[in-house]
PDB file of N, CA and C in Angstrom:
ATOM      1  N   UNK A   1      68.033  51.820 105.263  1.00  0.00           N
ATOM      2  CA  UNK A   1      68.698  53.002 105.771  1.00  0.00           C
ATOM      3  C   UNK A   1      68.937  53.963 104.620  1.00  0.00           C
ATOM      4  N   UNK A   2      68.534  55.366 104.802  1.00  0.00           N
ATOM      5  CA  UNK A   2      68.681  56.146 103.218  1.00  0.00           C
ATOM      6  C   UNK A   2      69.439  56.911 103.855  1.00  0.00           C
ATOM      7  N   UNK A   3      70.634  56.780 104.409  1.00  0.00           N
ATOM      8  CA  UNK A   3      72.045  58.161 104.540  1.00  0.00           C
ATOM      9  C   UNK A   3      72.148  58.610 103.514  1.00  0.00           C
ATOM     10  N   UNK A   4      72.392  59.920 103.794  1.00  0.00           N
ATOM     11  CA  UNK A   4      72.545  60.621 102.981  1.00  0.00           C
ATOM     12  C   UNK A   4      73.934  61.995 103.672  1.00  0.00           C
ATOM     13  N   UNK A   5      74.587  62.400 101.965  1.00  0.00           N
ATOM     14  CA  UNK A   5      75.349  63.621 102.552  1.00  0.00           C
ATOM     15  C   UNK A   5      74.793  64.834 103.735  1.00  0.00           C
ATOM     16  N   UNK A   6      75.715  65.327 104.510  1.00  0.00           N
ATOM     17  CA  UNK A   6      75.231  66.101 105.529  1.00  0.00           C
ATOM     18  C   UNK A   6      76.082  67.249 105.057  1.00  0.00           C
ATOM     19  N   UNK A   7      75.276  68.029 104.049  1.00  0.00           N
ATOM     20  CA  UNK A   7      76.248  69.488 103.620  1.00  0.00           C
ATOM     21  C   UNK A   7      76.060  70.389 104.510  1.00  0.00           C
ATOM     22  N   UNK A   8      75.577  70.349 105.091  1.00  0.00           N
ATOM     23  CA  UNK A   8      76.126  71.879 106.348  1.00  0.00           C
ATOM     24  C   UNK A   8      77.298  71.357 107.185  1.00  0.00           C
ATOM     25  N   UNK A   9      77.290  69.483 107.772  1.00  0.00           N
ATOM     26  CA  UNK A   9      78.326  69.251 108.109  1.00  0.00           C
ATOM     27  C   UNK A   9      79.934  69.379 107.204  1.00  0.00           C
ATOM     28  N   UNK A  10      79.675  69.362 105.756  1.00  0.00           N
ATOM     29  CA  UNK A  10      80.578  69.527 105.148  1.00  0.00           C
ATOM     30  C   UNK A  10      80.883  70.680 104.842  1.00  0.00           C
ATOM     31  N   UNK A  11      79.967  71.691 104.653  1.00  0.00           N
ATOM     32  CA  UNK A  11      80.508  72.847 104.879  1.00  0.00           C
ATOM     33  C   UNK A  11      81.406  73.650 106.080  1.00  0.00           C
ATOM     34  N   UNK A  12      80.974  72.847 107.296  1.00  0.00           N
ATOM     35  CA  UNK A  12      81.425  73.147 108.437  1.00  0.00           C
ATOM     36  C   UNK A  12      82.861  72.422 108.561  1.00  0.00           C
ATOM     37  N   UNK A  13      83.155  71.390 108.160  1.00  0.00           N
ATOM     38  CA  UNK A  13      84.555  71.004 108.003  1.00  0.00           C
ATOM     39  C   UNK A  13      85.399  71.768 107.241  1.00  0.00           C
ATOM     40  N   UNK A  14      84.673  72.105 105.493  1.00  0.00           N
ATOM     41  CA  UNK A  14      85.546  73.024 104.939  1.00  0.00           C
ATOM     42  C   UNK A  14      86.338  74.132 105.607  1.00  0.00           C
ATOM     43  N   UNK A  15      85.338  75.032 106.523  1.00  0.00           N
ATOM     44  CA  UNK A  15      85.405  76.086 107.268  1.00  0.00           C
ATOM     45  C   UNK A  15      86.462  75.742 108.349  1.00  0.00           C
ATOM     46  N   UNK A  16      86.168  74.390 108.750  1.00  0.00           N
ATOM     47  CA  UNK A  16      87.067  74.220 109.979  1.00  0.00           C
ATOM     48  C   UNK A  16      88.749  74.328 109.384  1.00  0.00           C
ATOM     49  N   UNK A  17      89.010  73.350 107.951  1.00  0.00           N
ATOM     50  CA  UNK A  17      90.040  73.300 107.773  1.00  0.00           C
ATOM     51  C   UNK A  17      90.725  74.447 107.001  1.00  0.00           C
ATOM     52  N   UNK A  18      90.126  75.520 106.506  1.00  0.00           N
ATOM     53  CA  UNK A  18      90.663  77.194 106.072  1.00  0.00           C
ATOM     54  C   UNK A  18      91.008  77.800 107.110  1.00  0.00           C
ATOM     55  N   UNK A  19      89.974  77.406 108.249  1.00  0.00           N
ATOM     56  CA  UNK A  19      90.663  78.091 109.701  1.00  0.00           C
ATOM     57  C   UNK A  19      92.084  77.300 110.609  1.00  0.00           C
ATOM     58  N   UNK A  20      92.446  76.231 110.080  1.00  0.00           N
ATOM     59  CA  UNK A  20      93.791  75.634 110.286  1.00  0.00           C
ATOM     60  C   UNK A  20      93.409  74.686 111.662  1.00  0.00           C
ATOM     61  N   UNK A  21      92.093  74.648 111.825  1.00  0.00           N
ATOM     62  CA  UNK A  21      91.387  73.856 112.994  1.00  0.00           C
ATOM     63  C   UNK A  21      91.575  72.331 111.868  1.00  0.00           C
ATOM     64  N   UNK A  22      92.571  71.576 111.624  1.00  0.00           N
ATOM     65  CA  UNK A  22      93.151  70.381 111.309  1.00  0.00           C
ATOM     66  C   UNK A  22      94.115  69.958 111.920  1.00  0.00           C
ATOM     67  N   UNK A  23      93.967  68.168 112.333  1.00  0.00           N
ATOM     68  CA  UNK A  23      95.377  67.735 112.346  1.00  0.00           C
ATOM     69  C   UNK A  23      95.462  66.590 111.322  1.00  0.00           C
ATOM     70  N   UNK A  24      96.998  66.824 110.864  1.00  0.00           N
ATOM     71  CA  UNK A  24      97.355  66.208 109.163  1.00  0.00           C
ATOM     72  C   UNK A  24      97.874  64.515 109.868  1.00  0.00           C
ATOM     73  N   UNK A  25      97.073  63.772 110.280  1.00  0.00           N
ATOM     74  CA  UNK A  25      97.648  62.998 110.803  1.00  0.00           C
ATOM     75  C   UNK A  25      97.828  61.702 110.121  1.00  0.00           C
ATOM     76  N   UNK A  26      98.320  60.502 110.078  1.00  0.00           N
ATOM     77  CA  UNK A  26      98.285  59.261 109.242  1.00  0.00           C
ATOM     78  C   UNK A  26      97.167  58.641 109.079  1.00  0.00           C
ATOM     79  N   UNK A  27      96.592  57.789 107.848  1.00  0.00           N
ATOM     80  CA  UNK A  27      95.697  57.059 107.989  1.00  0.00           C
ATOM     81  C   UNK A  27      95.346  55.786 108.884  1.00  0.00           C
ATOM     82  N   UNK A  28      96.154  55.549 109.707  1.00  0.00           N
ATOM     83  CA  UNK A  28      95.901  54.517 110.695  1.00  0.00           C
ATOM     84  C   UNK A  28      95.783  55.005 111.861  1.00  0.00           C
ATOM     85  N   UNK A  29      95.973  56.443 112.036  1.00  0.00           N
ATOM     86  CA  UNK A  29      95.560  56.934 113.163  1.00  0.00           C
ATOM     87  C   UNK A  29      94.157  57.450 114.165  1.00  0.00           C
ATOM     88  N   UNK A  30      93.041  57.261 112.898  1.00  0.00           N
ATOM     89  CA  UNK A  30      91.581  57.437 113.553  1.00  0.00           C
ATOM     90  C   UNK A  30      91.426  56.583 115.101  1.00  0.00           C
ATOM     91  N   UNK A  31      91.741  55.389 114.867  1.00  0.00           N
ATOM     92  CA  UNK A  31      91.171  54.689 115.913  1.00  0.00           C
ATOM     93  C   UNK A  31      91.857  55.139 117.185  1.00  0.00           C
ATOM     94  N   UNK A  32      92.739  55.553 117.230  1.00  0.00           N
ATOM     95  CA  UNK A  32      93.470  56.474 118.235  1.00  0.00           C
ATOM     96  C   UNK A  32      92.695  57.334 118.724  1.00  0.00           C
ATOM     97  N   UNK A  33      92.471  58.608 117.651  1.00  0.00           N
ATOM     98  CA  UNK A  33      91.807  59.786 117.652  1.00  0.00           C
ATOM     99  C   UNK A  33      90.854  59.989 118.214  1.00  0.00           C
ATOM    100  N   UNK A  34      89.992  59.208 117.155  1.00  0.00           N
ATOM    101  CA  UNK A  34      88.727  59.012 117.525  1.00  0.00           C
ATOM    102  C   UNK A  34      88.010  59.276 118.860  1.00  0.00           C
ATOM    103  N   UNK A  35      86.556  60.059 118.410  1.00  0.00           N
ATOM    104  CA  UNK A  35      86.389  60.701 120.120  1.00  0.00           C
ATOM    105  C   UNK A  35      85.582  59.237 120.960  1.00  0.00           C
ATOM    106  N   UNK A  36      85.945  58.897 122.368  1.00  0.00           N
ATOM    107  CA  UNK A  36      85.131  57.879 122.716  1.00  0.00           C
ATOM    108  C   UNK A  36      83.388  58.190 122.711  1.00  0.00           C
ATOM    109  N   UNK A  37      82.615  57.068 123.460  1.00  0.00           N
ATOM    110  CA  UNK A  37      81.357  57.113 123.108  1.00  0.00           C
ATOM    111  C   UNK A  37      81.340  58.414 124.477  1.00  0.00           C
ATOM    112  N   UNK A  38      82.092  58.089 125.780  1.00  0.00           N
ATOM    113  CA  UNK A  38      81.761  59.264 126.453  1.00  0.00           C
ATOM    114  C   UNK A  38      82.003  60.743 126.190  1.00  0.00           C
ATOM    115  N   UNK A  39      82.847  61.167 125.217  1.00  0.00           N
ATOM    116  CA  UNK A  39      83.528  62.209 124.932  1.00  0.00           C
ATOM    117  C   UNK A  39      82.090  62.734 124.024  1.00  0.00           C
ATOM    118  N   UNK A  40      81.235  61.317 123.236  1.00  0.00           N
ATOM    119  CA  UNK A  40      80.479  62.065 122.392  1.00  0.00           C
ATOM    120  C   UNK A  40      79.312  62.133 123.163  1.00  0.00           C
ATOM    121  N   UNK A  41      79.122  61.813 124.148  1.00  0.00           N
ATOM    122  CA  UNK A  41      77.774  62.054 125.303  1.00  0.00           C
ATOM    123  C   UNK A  41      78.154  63.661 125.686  1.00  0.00           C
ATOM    124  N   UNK A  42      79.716  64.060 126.143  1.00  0.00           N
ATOM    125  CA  UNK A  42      79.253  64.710 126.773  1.00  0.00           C
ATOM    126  C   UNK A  42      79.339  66.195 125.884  1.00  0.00           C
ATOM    127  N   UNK A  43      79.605  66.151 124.712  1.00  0.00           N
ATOM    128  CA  UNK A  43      79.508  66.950 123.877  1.00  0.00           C
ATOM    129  C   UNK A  43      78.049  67.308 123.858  1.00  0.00           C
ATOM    130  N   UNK A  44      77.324  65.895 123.260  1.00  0.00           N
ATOM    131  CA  UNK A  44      76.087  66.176 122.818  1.00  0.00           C
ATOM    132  C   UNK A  44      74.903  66.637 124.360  1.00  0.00           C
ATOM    133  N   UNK A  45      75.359  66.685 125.806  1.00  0.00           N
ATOM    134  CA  UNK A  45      75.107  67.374 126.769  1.00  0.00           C
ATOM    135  C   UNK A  45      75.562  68.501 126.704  1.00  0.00           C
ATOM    136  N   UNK A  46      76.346  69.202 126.544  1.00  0.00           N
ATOM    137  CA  UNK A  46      77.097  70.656 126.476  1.00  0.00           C
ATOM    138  C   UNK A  46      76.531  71.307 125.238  1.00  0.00           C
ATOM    139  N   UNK A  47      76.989  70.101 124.054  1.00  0.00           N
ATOM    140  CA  UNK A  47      76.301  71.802 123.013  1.00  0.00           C
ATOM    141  C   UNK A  47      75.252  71.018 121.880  1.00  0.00           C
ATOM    142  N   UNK A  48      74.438  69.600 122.395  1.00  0.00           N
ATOM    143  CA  UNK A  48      73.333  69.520 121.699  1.00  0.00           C
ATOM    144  C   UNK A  48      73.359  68.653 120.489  1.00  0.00           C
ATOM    145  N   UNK A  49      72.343  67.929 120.244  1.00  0.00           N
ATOM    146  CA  UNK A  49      72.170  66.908 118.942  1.00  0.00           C
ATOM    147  C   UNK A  49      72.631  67.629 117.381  1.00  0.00           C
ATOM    148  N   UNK A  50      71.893  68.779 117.461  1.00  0.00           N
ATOM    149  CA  UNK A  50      72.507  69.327 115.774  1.00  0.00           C
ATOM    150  C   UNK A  50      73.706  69.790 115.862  1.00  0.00           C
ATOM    151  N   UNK A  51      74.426  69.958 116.710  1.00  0.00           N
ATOM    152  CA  UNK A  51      75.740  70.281 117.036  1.00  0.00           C
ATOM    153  C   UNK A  51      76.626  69.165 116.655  1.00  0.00           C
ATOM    154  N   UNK A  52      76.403  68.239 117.022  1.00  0.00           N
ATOM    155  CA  UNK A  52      76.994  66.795 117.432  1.00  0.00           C
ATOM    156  C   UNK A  52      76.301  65.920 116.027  1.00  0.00           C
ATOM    157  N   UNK A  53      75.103  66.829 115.368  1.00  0.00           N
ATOM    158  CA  UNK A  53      75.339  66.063 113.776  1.00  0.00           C
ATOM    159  C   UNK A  53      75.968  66.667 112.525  1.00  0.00           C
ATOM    160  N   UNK A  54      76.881  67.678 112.872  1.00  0.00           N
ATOM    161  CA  UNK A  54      77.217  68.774 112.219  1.00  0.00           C
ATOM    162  C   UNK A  54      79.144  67.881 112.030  1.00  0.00           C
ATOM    163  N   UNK A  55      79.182  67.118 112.885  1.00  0.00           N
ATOM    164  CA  UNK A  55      80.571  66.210 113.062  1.00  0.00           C
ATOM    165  C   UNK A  55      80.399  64.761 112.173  1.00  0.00           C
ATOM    166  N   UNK A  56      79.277  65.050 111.348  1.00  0.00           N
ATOM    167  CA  UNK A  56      79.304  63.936 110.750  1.00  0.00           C
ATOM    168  C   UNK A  56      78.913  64.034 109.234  1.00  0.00           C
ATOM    169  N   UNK A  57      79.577  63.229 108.553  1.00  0.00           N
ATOM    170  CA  UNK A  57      79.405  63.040 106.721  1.00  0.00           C
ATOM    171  C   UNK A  57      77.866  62.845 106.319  1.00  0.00           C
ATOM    172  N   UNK A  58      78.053  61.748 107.116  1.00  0.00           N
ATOM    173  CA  UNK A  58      76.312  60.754 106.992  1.00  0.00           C
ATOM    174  C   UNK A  58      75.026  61.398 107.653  1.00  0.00           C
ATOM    175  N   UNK A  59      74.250  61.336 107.401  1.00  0.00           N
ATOM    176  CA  UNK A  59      72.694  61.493 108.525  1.00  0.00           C
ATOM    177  C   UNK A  59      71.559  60.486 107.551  1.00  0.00           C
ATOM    178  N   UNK A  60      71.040  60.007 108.513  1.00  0.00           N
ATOM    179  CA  UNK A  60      69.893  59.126 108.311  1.00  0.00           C
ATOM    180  C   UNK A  60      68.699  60.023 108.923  1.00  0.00           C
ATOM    181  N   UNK A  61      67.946  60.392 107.572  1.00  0.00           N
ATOM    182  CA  UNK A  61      66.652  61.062 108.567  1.00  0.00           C
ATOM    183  C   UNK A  61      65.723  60.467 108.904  1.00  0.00           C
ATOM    184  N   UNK A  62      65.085  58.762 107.812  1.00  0.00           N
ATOM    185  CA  UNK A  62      64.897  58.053 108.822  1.00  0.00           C
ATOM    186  C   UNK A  62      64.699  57.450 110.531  1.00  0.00           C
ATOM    187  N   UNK A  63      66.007  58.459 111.182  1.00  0.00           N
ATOM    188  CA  UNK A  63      66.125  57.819 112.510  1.00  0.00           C
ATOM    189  C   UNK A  63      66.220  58.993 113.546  1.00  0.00           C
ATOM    190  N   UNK A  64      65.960  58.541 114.417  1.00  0.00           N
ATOM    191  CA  UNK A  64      65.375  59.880 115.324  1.00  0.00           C
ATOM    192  C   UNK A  64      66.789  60.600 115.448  1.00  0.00           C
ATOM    193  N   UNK A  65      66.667  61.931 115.144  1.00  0.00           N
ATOM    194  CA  UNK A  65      67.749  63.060 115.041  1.00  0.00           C
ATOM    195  C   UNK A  65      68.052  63.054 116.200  1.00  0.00           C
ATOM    196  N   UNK A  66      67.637  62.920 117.371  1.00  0.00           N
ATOM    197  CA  UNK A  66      68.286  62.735 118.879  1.00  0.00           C
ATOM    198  C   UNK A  66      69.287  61.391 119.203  1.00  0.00           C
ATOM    199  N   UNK A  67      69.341  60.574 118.260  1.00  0.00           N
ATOM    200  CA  UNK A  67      69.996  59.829 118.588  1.00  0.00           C
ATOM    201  C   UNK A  67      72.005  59.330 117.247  1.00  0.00           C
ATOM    202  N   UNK A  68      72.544  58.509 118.251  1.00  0.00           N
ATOM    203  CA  UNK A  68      73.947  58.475 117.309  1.00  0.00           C
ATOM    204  C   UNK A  68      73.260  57.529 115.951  1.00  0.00           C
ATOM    205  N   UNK A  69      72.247  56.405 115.977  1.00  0.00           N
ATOM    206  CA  UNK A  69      72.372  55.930 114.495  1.00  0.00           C
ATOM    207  C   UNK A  69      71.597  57.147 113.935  1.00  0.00           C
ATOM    208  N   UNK A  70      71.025  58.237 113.967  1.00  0.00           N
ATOM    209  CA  UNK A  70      70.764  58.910 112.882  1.00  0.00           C
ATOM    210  C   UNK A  70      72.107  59.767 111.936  1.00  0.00           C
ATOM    211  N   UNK A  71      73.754  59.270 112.463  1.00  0.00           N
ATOM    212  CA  UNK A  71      74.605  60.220 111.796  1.00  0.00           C
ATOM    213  C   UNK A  71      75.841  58.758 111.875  1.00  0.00           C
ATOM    214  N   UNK A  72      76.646  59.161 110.832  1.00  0.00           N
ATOM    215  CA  UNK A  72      77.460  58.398 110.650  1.00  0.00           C
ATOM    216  C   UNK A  72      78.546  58.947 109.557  1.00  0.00           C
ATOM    217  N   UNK A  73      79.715  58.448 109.973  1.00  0.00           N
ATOM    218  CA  UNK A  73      80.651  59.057 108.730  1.00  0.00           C
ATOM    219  C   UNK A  73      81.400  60.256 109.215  1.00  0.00           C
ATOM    220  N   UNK A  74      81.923  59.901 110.637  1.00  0.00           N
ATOM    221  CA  UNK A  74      82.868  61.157 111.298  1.00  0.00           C
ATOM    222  C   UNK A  74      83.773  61.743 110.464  1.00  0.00           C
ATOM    223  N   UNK A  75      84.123  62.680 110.422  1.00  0.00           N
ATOM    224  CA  UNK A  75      85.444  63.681 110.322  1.00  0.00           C
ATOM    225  C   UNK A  75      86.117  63.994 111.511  1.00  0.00           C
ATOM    226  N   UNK A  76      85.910  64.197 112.132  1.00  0.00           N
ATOM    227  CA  UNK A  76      87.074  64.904 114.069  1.00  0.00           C
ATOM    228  C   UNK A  76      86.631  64.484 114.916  1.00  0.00           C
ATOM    229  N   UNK A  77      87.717  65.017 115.901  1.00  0.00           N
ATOM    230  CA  UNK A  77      87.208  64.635 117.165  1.00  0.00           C
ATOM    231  C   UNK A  77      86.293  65.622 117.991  1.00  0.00           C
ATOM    232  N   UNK A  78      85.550  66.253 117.217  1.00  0.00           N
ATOM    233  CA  UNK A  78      84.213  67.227 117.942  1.00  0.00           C
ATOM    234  C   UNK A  78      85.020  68.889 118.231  1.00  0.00           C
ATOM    235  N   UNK A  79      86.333  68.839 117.524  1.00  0.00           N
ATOM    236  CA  UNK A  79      87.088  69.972 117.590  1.00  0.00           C
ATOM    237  C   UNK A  79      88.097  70.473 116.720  1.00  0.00           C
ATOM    238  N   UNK A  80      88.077  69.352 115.992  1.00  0.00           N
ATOM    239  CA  UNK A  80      89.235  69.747 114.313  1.00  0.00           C
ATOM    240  C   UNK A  80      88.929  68.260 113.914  1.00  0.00           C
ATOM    241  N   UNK A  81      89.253  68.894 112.533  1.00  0.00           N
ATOM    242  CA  UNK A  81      88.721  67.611 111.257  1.00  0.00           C
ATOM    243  C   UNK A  81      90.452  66.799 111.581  1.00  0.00           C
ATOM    244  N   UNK A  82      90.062  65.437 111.402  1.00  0.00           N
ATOM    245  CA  UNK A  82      91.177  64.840 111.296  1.00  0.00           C
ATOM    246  C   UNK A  82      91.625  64.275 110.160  1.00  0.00           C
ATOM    247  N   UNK A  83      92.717  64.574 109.672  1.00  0.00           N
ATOM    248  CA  UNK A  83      92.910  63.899 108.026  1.00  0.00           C
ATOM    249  C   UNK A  83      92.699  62.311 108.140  1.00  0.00           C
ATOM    250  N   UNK A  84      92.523  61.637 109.163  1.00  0.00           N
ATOM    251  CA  UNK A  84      92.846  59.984 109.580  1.00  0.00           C
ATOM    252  C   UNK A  84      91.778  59.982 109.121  1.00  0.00           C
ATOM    253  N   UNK A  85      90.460  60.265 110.148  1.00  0.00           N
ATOM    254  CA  UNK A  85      88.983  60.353 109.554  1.00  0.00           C
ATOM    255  C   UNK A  85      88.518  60.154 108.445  1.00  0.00           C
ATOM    256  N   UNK A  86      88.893  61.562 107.628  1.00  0.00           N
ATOM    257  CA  UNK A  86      88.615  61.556 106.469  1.00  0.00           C
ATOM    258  C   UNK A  86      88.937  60.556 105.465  1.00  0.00           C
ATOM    259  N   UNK A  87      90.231  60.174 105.374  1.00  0.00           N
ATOM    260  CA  UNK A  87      90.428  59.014 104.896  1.00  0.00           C
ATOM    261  C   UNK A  87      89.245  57.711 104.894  1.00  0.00           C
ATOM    262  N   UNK A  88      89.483  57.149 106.752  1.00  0.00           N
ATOM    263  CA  UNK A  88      88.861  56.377 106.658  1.00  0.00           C
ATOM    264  C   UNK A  88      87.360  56.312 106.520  1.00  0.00           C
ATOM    265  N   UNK A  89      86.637  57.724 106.583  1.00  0.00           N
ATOM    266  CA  UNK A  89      85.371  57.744 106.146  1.00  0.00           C
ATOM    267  C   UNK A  89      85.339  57.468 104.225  1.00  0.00           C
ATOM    268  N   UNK A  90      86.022  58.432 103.672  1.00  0.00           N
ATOM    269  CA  UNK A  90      85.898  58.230 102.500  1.00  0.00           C
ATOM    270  C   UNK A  90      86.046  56.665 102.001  1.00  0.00           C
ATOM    271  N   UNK A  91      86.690  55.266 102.652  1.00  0.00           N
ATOM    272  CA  UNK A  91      87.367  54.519 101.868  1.00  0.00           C
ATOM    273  C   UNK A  91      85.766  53.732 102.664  1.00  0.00           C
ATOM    274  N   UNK A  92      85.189  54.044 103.650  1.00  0.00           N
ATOM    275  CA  UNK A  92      83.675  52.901 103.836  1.00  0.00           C
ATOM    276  C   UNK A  92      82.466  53.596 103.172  1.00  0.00           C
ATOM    277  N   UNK A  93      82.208  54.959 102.990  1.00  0.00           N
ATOM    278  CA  UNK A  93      81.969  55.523 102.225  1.00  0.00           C
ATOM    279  C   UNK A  93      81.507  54.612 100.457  1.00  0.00           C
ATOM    280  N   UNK A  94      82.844  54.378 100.171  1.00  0.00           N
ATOM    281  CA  UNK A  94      83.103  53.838  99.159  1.00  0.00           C
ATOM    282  C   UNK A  94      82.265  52.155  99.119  1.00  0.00           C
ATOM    283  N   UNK A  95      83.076  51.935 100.532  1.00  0.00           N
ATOM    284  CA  UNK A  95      82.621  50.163 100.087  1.00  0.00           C
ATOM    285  C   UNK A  95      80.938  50.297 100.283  1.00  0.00           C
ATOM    286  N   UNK A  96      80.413  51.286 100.877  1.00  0.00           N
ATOM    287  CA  UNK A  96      78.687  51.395 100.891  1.00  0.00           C
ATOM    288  C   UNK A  96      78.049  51.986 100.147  1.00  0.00           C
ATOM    289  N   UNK A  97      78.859  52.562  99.243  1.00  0.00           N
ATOM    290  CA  UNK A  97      78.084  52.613  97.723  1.00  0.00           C
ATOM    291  C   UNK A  97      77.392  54.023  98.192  1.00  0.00           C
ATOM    292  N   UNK A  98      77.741  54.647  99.199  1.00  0.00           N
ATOM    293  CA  UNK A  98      77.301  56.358  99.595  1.00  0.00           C
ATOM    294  C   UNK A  98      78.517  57.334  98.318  1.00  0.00           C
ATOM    295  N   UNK A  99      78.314  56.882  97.549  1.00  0.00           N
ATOM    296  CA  UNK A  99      79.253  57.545  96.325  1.00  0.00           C
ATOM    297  C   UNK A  99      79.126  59.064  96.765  1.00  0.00           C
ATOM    298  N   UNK A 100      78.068  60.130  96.861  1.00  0.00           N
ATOM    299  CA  UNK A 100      78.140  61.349  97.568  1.00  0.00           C
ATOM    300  C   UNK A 100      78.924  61.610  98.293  1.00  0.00           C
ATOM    301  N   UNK A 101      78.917  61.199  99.211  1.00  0.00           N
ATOM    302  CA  UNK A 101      79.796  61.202 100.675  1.00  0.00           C
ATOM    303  C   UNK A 101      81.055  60.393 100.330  1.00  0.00           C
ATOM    304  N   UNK A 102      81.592  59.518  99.956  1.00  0.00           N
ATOM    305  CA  UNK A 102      82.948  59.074  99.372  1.00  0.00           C
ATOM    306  C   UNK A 102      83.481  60.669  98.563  1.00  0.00           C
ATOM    307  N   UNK A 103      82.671  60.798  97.647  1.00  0.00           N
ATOM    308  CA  UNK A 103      83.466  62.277  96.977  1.00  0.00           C
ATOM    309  C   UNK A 103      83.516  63.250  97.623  1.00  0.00           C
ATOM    310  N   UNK A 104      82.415  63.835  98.154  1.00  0.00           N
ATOM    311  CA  UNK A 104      82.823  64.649  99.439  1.00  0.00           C
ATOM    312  C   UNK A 104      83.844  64.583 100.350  1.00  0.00           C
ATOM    313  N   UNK A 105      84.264  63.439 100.885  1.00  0.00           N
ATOM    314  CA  UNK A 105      85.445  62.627 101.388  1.00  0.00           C
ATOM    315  C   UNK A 105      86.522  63.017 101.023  1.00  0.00           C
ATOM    316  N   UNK A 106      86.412  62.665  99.564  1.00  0.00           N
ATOM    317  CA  UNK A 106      88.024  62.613  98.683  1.00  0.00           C
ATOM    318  C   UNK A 106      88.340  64.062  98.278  1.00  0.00           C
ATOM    319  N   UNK A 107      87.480  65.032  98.556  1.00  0.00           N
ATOM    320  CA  UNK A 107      87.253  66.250  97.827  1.00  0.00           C
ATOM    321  C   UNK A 107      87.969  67.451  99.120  1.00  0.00           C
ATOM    322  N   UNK A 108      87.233  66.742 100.302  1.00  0.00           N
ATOM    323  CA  UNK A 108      87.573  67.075 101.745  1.00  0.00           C
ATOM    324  C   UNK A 108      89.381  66.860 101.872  1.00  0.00           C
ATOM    325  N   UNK A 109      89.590  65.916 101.802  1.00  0.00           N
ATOM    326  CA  UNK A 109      91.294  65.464 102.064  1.00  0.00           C
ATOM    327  C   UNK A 109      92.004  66.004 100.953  1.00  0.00           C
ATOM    328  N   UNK A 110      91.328  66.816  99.583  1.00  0.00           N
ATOM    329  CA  UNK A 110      92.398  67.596  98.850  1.00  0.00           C
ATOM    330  C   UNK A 110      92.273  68.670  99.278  1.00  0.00           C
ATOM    331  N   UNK A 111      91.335  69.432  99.978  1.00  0.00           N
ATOM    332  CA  UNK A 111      91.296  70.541 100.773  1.00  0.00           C
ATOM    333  C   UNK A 111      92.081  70.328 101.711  1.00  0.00           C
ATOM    334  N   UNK A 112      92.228  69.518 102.383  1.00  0.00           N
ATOM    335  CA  UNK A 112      93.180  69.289 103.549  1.00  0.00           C
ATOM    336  C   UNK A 112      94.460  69.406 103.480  1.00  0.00           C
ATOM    337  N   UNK A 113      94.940  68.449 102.670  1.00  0.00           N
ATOM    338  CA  UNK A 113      96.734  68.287 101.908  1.00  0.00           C
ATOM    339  C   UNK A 113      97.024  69.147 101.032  1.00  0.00           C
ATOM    340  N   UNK A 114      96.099  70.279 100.765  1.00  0.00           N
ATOM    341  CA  UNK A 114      96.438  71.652  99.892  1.00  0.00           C
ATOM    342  C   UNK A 114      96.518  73.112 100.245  1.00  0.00           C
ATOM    343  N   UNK A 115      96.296  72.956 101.939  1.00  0.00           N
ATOM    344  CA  UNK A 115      96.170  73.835 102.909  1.00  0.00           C
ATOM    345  C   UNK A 115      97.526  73.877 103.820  1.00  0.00           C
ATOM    346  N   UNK A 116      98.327  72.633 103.674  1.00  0.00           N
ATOM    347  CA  UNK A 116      99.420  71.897 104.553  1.00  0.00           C
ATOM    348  C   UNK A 116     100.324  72.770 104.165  1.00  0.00           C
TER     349      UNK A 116
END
């Protein structure tokens, strides 16, 4: 699997969180958050695969761009970056040795907690 950073998705988070489209929420709160698998069907029916990979850290180009294993490494719930996310993307990030995307991560959540 060669994931790799998704900088337009990270640019698009930056953007999201200058526009105050964040919620500053706890780190144990993703799994809460988190959008279900139907929430991300029906996104990716309404506004489309590059849309719906634009919500993610990771992309594997490897894998067919129409589908969810080609992206990995959420930030939001398909409508504001969540500080929970970020966290917990940055800290698997880390344990997978995607060092890019871990700093992007950690780089993301000081943008976040410096905007608060």
């Amino acid at each position: 699997m060669a994931t790799r950073l998704n900088k337009t998705a990270l640019d698009q988070a930056r953007a999201l969180v200058r526009d105050g489209k964040v919620v500053r929420d706890e780190r144990d709160d993703w799994s809460e958050h988190a959008p279900s698998a139907d929430d991300e069907n029906r996104f990716v029916d309404a506004q489309g695969w590059t849309e719906f990979r634009h919500w993610h850290l990771g992309v594997d180009d490897d894998e067919n761009p129409e589908t969810k294993q080609a992206v990995s490494f959420p930030y939001g719930d398909l409508t504001k970056v969540h500080r929970c996310a970020v966290i917990s993307l940055e800290s698997r990030a880390g344990q997978y040795d995607h060092d890019d995307i871990r700093d992007a991560a950690k780089a993301l959540l000081e943008l976040i907690d410096s905007t608060g």
